[in-house]
C-alpha atoms as a PDB file:
ATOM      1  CA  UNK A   1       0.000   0.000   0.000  1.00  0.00           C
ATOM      2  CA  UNK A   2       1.349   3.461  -1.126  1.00  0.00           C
ATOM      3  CA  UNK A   3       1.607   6.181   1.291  1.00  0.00           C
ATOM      4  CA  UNK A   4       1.068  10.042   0.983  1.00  0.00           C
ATOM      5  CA  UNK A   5       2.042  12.479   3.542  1.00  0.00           C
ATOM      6  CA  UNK A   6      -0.169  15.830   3.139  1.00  0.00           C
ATOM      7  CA  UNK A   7       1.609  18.774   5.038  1.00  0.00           C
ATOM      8  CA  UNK A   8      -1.143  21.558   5.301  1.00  0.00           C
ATOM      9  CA  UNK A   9      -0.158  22.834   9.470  1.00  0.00           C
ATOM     10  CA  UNK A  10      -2.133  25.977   9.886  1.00  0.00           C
ATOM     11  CA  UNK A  11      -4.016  28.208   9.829  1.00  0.00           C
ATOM     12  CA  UNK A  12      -7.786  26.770  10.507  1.00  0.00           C
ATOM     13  CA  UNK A  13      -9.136  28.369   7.186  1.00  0.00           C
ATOM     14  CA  UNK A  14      -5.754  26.897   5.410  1.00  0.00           C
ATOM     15  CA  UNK A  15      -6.543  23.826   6.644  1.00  0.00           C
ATOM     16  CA  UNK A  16     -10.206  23.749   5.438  1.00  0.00           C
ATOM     17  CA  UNK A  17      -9.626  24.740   1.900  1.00  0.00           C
ATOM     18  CA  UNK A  18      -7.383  21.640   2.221  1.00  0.00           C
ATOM     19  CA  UNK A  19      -9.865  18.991   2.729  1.00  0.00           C
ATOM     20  CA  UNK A  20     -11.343  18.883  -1.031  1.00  0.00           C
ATOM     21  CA  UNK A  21      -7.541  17.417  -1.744  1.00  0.00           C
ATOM     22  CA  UNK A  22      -8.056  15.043   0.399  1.00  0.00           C
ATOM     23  CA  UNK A  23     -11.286  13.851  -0.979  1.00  0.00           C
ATOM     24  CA  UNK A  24      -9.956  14.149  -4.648  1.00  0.00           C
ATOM     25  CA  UNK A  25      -7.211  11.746  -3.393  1.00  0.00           C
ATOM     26  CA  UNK A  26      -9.055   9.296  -1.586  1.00  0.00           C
ATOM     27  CA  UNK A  27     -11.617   9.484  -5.185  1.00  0.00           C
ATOM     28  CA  UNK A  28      -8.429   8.951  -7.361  1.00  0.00           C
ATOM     29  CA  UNK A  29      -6.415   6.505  -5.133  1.00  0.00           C
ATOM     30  CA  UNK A  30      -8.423   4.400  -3.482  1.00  0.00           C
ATOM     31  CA  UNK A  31      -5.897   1.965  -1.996  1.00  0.00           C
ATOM     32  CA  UNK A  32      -3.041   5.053  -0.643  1.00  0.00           C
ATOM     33  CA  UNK A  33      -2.683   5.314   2.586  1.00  0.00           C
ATOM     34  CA  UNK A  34      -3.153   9.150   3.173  1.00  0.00           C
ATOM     35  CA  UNK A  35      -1.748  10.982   6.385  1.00  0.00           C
ATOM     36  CA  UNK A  36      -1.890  13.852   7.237  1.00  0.00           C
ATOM     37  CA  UNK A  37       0.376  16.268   9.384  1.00  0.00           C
ATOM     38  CA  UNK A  38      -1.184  19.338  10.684  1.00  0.00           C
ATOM     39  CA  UNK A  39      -0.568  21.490  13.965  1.00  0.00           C
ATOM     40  CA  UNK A  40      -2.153  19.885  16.872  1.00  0.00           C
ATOM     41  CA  UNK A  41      -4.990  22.587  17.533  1.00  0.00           C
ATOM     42  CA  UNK A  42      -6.380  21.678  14.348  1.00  0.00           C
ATOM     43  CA  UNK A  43      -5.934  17.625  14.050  1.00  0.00           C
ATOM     44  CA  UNK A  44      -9.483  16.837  15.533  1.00  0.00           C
ATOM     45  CA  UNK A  45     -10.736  18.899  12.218  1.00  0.00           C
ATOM     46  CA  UNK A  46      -8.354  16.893  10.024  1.00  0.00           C
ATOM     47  CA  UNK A  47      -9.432  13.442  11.600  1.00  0.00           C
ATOM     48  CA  UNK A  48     -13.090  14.250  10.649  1.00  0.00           C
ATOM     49  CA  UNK A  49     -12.564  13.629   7.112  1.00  0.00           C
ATOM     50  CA  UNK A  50     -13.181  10.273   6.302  1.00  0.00           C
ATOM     51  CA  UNK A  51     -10.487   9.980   3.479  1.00  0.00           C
ATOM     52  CA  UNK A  52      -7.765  10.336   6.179  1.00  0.00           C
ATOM     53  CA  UNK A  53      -5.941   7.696   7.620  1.00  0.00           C
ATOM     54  CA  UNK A  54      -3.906   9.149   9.899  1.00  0.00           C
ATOM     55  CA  UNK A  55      -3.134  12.250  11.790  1.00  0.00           C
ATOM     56  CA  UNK A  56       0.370  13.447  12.940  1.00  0.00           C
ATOM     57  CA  UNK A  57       0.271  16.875  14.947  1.00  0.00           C
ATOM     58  CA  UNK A  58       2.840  19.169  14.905  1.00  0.00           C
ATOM     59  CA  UNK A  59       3.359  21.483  18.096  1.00  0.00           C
ATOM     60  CA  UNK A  60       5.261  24.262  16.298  1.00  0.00           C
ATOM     61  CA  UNK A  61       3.074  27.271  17.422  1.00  0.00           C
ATOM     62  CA  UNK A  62       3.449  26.277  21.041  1.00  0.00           C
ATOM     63  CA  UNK A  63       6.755  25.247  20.781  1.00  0.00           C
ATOM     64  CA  UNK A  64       8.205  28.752  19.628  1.00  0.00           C
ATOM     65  CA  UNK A  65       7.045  30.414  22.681  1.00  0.00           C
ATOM     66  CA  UNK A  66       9.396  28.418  25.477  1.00  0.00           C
ATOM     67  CA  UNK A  67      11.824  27.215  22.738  1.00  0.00           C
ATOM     68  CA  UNK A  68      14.084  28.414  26.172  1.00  0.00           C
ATOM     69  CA  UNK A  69      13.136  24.978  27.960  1.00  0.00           C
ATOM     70  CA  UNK A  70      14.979  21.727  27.814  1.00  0.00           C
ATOM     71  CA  UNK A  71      11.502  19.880  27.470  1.00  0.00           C
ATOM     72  CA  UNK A  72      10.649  22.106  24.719  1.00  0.00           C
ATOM     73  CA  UNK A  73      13.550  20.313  22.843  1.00  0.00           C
ATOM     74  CA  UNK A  74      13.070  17.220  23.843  1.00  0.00           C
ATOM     75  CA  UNK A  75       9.798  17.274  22.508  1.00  0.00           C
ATOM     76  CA  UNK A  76      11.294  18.978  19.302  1.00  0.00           C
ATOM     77  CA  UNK A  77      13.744  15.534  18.878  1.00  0.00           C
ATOM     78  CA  UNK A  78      11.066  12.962  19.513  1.00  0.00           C
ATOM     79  CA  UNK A  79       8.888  14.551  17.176  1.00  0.00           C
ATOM     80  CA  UNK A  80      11.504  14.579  14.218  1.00  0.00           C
ATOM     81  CA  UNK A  81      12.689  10.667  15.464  1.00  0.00           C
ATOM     82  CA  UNK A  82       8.983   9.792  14.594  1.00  0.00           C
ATOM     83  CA  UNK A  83       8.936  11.873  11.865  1.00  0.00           C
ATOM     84  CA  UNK A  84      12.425  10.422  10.067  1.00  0.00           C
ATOM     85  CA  UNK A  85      11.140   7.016  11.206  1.00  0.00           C
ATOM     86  CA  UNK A  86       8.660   6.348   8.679  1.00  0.00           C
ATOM     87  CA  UNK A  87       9.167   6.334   5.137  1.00  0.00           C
ATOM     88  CA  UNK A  88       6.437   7.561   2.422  1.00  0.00           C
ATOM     89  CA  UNK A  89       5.983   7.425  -1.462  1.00  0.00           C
ATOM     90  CA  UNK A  90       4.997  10.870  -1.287  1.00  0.00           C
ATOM     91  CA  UNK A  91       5.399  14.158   0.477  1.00  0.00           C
ATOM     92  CA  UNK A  92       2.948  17.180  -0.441  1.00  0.00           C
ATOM     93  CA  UNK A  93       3.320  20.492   0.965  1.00  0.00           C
ATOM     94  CA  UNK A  94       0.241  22.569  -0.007  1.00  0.00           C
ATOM     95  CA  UNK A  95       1.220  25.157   2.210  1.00  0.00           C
ATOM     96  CA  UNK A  96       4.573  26.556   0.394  1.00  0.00           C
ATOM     97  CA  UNK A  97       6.101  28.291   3.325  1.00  0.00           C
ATOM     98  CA  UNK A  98       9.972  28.049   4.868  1.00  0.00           C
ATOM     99  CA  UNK A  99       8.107  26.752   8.258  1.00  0.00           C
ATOM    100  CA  UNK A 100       5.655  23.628   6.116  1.00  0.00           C
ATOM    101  CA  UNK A 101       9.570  23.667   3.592  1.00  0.00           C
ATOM    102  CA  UNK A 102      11.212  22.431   6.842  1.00  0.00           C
ATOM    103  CA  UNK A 103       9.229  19.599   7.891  1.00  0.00           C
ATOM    104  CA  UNK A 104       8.654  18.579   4.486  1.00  0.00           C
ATOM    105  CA  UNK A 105      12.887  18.396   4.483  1.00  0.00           C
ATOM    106  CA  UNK A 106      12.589  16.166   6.974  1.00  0.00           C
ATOM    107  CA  UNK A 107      10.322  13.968   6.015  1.00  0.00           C
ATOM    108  CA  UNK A 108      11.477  10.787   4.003  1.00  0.00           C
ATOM    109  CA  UNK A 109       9.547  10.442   0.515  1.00  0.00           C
ATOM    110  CA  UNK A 110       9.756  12.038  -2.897  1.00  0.00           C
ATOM    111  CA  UNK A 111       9.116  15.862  -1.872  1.00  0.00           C
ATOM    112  CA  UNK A 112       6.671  18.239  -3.855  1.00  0.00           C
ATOM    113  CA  UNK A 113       5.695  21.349  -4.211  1.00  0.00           C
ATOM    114  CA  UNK A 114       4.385  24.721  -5.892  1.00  0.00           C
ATOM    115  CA  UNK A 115       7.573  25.968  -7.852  1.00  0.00           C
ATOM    116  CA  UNK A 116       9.106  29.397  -7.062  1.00  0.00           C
ATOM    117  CA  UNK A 117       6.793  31.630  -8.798  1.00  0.00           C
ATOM    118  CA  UNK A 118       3.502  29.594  -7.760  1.00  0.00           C
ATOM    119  CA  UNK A 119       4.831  29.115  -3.504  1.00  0.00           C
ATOM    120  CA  UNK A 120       4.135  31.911  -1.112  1.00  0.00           C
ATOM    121  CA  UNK A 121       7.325  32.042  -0.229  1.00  0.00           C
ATOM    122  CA  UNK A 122       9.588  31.167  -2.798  1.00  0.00           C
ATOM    123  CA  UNK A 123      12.996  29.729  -0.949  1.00  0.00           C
ATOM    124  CA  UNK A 124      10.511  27.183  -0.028  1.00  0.00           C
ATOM    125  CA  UNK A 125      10.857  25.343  -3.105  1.00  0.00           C
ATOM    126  CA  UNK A 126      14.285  24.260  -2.387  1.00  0.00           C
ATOM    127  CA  UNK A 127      12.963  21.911  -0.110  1.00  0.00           C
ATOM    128  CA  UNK A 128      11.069  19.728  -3.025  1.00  0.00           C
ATOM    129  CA  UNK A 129      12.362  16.943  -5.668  1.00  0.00           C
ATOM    130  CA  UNK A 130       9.502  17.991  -7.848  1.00  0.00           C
ATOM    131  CA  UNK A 131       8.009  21.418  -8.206  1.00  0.00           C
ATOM    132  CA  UNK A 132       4.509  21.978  -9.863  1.00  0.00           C
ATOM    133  CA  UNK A 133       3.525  25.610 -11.727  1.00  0.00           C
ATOM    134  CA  UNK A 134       0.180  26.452 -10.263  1.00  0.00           C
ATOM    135  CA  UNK A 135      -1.316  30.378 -10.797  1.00  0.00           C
ATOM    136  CA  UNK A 136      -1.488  31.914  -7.864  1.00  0.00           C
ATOM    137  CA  UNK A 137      -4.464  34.098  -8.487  1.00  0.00           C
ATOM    138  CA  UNK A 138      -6.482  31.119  -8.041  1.00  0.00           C
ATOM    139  CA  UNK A 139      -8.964  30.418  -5.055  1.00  0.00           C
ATOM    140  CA  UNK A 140      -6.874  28.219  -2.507  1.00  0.00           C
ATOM    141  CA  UNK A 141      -9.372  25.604  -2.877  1.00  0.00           C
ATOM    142  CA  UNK A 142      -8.087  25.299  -6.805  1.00  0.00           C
ATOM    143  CA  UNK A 143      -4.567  25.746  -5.879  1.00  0.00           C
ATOM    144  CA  UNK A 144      -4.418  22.753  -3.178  1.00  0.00           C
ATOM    145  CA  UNK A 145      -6.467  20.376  -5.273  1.00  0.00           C
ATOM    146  CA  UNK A 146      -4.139  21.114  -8.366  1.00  0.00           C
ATOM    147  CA  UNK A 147      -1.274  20.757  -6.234  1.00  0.00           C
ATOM    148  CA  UNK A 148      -2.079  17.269  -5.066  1.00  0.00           C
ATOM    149  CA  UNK A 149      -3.078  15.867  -8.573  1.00  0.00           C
ATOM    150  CA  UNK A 150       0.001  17.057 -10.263  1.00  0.00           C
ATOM    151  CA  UNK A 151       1.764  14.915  -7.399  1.00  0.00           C
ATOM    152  CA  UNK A 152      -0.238  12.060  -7.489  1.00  0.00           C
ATOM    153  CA  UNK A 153      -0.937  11.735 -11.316  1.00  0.00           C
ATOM    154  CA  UNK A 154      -4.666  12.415 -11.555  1.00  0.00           C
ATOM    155  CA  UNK A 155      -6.717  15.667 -13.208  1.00  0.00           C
ATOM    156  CA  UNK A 156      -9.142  16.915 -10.547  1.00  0.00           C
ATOM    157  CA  UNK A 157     -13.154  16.292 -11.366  1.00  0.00           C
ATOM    158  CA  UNK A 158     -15.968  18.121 -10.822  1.00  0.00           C
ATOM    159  CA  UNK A 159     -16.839  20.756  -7.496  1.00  0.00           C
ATOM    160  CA  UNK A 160     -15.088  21.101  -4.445  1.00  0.00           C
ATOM    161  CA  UNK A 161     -15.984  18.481  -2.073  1.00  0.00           C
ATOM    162  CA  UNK A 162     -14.729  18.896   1.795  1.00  0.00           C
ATOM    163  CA  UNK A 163     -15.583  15.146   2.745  1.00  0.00           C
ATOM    164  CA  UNK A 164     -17.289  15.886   5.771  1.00  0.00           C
ATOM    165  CA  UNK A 165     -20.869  15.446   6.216  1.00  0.00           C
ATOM    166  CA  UNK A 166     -22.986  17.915   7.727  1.00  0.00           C
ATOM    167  CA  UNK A 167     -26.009  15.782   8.771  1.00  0.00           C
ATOM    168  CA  UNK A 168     -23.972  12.877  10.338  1.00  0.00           C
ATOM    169  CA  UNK A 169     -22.133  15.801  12.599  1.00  0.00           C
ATOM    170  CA  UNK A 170     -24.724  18.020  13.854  1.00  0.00           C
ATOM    171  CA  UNK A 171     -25.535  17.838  17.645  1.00  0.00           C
ATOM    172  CA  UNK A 172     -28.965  17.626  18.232  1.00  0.00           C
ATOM    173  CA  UNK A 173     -30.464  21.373  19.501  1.00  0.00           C
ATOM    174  CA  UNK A 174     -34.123  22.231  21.351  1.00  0.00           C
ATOM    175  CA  UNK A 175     -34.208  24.942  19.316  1.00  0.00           C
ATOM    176  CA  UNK A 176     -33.025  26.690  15.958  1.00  0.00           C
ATOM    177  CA  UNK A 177     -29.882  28.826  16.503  1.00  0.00           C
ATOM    178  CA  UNK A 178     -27.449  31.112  14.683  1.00  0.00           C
ATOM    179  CA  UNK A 179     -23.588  31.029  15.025  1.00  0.00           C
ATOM    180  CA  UNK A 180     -21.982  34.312  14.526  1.00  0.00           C
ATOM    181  CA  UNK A 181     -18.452  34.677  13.926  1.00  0.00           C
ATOM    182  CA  UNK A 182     -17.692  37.721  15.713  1.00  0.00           C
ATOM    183  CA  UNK A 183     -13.790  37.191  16.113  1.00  0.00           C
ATOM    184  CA  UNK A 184     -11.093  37.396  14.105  1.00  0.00           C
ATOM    185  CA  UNK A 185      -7.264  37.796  14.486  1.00  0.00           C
ATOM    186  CA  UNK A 186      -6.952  41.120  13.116  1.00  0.00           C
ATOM    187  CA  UNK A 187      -8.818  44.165  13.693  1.00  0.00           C
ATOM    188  CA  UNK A 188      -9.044  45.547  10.537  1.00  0.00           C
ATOM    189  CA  UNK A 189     -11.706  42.364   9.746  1.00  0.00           C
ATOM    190  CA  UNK A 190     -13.638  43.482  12.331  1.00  0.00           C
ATOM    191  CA  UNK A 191     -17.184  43.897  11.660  1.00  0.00           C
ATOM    192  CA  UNK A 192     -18.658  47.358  14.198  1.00  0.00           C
ATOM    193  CA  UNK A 193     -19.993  45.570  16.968  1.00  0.00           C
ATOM    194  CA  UNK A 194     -23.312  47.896  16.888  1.00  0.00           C
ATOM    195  CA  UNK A 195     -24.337  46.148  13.624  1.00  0.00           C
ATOM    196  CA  UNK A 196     -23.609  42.882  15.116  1.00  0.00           C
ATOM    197  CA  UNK A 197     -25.803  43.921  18.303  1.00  0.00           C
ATOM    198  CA  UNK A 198     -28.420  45.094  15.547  1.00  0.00           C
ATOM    199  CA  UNK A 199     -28.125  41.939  13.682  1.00  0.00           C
ATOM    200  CA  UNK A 200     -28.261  39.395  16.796  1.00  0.00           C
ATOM    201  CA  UNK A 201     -31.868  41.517  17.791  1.00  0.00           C
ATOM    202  CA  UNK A 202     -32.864  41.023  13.536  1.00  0.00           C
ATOM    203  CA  UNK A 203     -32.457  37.468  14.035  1.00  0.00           C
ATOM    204  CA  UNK A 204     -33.817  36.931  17.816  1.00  0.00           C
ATOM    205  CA  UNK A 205     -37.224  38.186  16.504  1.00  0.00           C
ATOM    206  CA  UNK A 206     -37.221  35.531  13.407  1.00  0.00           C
ATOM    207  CA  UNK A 207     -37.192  33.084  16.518  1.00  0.00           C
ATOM    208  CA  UNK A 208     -33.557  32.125  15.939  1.00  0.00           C
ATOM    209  CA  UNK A 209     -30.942  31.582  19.452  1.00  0.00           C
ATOM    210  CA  UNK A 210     -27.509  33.242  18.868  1.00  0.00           C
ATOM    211  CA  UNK A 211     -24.470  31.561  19.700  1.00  0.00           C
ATOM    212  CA  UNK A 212     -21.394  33.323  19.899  1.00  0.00           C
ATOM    213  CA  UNK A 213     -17.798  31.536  20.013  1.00  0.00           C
ATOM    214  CA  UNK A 214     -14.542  32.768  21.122  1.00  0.00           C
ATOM    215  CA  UNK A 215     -11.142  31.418  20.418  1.00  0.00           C
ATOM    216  CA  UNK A 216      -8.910  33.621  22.758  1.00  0.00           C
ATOM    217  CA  UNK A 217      -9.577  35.703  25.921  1.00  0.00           C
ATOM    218  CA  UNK A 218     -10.126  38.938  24.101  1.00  0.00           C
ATOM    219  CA  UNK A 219     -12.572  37.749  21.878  1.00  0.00           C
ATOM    220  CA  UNK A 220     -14.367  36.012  25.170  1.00  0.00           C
ATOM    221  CA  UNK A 221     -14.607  39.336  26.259  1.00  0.00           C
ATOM    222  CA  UNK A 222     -16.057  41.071  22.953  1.00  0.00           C
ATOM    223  CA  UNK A 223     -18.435  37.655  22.912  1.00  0.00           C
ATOM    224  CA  UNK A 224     -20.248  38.297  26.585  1.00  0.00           C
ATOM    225  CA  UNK A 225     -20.144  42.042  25.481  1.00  0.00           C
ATOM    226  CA  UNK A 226     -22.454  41.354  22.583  1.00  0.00           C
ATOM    227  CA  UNK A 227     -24.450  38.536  24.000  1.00  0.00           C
ATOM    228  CA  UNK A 228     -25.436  40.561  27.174  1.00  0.00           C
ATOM    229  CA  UNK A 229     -26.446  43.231  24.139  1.00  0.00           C
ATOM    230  CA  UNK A 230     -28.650  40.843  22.385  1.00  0.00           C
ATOM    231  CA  UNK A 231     -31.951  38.614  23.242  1.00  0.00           C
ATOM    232  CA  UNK A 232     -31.547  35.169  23.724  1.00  0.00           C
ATOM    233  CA  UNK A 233     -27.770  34.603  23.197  1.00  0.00           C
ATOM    234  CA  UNK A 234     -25.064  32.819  24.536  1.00  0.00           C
ATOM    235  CA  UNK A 235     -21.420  32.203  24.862  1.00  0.00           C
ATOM    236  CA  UNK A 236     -20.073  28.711  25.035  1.00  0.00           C
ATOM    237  CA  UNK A 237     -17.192  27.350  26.339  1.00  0.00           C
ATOM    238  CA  UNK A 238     -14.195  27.111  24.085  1.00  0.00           C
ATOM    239  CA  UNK A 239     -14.011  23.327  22.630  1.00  0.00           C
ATOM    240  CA  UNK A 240     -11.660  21.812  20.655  1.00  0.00           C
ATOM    241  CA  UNK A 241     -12.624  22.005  17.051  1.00  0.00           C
ATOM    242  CA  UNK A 242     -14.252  18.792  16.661  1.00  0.00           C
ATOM    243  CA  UNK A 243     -16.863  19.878  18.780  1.00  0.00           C
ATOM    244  CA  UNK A 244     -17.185  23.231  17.064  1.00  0.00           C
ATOM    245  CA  UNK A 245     -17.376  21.453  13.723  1.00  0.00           C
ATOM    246  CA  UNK A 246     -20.546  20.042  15.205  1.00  0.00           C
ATOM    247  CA  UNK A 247     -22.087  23.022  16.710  1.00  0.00           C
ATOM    248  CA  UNK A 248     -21.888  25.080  13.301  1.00  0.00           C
ATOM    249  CA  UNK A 249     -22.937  21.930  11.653  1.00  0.00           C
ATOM    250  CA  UNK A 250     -26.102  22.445  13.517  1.00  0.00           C
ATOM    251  CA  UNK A 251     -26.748  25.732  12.864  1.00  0.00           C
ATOM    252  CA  UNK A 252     -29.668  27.137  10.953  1.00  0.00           C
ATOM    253  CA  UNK A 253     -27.502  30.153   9.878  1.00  0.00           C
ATOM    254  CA  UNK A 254     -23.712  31.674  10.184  1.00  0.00           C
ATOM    255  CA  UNK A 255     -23.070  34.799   9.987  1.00  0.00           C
ATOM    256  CA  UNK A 256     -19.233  35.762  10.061  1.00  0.00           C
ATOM    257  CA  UNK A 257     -16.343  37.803   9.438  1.00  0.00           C
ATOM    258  CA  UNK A 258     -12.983  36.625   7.429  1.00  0.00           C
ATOM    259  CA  UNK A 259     -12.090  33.713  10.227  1.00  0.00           C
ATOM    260  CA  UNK A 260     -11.196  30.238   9.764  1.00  0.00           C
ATOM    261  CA  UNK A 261     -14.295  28.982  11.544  1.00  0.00           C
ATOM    262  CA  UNK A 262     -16.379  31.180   8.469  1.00  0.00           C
ATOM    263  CA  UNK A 263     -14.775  28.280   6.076  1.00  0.00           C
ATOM    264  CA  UNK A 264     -15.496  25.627   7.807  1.00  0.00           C
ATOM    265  CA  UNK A 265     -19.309  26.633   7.588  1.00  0.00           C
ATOM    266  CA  UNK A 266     -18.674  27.017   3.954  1.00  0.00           C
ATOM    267  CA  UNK A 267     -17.604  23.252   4.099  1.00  0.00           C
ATOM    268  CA  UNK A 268     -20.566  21.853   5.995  1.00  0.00           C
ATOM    269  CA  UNK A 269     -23.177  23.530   3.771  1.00  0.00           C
ATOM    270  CA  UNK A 270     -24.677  25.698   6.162  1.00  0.00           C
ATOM    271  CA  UNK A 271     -26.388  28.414   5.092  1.00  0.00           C
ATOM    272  CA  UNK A 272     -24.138  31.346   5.385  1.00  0.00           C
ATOM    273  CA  UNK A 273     -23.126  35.283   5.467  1.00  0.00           C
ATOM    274  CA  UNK A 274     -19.633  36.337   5.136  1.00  0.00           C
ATOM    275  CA  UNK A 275     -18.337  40.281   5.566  1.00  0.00           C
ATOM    276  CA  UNK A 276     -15.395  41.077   4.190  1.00  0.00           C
ATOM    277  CA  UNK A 277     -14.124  44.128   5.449  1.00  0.00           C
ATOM    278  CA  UNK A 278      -9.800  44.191   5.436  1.00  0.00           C
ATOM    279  CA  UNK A 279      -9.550  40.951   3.067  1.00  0.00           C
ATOM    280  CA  UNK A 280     -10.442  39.876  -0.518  1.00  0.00           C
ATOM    281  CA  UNK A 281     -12.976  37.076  -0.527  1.00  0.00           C
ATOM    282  CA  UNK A 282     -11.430  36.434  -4.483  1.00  0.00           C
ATOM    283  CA  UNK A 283      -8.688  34.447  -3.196  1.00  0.00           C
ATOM    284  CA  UNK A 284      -9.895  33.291   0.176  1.00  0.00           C
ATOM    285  CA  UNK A 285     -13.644  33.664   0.123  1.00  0.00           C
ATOM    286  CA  UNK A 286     -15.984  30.687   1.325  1.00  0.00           C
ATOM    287  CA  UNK A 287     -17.058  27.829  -1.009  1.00  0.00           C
ATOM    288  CA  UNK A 288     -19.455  25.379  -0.536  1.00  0.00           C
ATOM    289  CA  UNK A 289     -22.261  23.606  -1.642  1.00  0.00           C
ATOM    290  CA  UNK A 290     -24.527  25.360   0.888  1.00  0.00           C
ATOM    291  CA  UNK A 291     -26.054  28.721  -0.131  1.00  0.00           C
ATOM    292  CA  UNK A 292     -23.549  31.548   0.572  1.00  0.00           C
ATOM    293  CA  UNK A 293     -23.403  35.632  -0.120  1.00  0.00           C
ATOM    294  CA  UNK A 294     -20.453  36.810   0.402  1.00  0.00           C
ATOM    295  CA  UNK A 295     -20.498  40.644   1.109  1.00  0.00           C
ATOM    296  CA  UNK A 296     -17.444  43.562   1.000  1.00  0.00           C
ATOM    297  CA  UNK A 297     -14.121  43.474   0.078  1.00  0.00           C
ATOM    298  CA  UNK A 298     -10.546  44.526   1.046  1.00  0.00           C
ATOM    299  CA  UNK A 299     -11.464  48.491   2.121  1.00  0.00           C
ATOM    300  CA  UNK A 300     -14.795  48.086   1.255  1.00  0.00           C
ATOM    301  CA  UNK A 301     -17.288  47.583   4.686  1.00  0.00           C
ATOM    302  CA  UNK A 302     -21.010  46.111   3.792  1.00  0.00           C
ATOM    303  CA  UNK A 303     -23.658  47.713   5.943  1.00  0.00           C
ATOM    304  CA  UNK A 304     -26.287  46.436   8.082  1.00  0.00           C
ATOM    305  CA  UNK A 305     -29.056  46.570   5.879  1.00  0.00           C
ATOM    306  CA  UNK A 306     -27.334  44.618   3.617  1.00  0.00           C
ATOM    307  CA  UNK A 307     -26.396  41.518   5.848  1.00  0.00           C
ATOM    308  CA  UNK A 308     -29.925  41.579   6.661  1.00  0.00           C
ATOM    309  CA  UNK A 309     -31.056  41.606   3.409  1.00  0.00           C
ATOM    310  CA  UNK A 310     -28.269  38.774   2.865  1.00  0.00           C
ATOM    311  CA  UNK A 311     -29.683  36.674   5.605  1.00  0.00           C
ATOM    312  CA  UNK A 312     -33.326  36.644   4.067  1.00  0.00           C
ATOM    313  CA  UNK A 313     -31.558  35.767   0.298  1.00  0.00           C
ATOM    314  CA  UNK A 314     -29.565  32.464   2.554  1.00  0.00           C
ATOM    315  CA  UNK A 315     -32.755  31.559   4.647  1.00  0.00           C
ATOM    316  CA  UNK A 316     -36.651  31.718   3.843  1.00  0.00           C
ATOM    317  CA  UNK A 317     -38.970  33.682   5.600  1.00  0.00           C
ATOM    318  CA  UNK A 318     -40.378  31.177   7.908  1.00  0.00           C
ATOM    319  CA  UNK A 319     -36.721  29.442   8.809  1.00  0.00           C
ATOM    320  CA  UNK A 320     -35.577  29.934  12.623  1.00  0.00           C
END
């Protein structure tokens, strides 16, 4: 049995717009073993899809901050042990950075990879045996699926599919609810929190729950801030993304700014909103089978009334 080695690490969108690879692997290979490694915050997501075999976390984002400590490399050595241990037909970094470059060095395998004008970062591609020409003004979606069946010998068919099924992962709920995706990592994709307290009232009186999730501290904050703002809300506890995967699964509606979470809606199929406000949703917008409207741009805020108006074109009158 032939084995693959995906390297896709971070960040939570990145590793979304990864999955359809996957699936397009599993479709086209049937008998490969497919593993894939991916930073450890974001291997319960990975495990979910059903083409993967295997999981092998990476602990590079926690591992930078005490680098100082002797356990820190100790961990470091056992990790690259394992890693150098195993030997695989294939090595595919879809990520095309010096950091993904590295452990794709160190892996054991036939290495590819974008070539230097197609990688993100371009002294990347020293790292790879074979380097594929992919445009880069294509969604990442196209880019990672291209990727993968230049490596593995196959043409990609038909839409996107992210492998993961929504109805098999949705927790049951007592009532219909709407996730909104307050958070993100940088300010200038914030959406004002005003509209969002506007919004969360919109939707309270179409009989929908709000649920608000938080990733870090801060964004706890901001989420009780706007939930004690708006009618029947709440603010869960932070899960591990597994368990988020399921609560969004069950959702009636998102409604979110550029965050990784906002993709893996996309990927479910539930209905959804995205605002764009300090990004371009050309090159890293959601896709999905699900009904989406994707509003703003890079500099270019949507309003209110139009996420409203959104909502209604994404979910009947009638629905929550």
């Amino acid at each position: 049995m032939a084995d693959v080695l995906f390297i896709k690490t971070s960040s939570l969108g990145d590793v979304v717009h990864h999955m359809p690879a996957v699936t397009d692997a599993r479709r086209a290979r049937p008998s490969t073993r497919l593993v894939w490694l991916v930073e450890e915050a974001f291997a319960p997501l990975a495990g979910l899809h059903p083409g993967v075999d295997a999981v092998v976390p990476v602990a590079w984002r926690r591992w930078r901050r005490v680098l100082h400590r002797g356990a820190t490399w100790t961990e470091i050595g056992r990790f690259v042990r394992d890693l150098r241990g195993r030997r695989f037909d294939t090595v595919i970094d879809t990520q095309g950075l010096l950091r993904t470059a590295v452990l794709t060095r160190l892996a054991r395998g036939e290495r590819h990879g974008y070539d230097f004008s197609s990688a993100r970062e371009g002294l990347a591609t020293v790292s790879y045996d074979v380097r594929h020409s992919v445009a880069r003004n294509l969604h990442a979606v196209a880019r990672n699926r291209l990727l993968t069946a230049a490596a593995l010998g196959y043409t990609p068919q038909g839409e996107a599919d992210y492998g993961v099924d929504r109805t098999a992962l949705a927790d049951p709920a007592p009532r219909p609810y709407a996730v909104l995706l307050h958070a993100t990592a940088r300010p200038e994709k914030e959406w004002p929190e005003a509209d969002w307290i506007a919004l969360g009232a919109t939707l309270a009186a179409r009989g929908l729950d709000l649920v608000l999730p938080w990733g870090t501290p801060i964004e706890k904050v901001r989420a009780e801030r706007l939930a004690a703002a708006m009618p029947n809300a709440r603010v869960p506890e932070r899960r591990p993304l597994d368990r988020v995967a399921r609560l969004i699964a069950g959702a009636t509606l998102v409604v979110g700014v550029d965050t990784g979470l906002l993709h893996l809606a996309a990927a479910l199929g539930v209905p959804l909103v995205s605002i764009f406000v300090g990004s371009r949703p050309s090159l890293t917008g959601p896709t999905g089978v699900g009904p989406i409207v994707t509003l703003g741009d890079h500099g270019a805020a949507c309003s209110l009334a139009e996420v409203e108006a959104a909502v209604g074109r994404v979910i009947p009158v009638g629905v929550g």
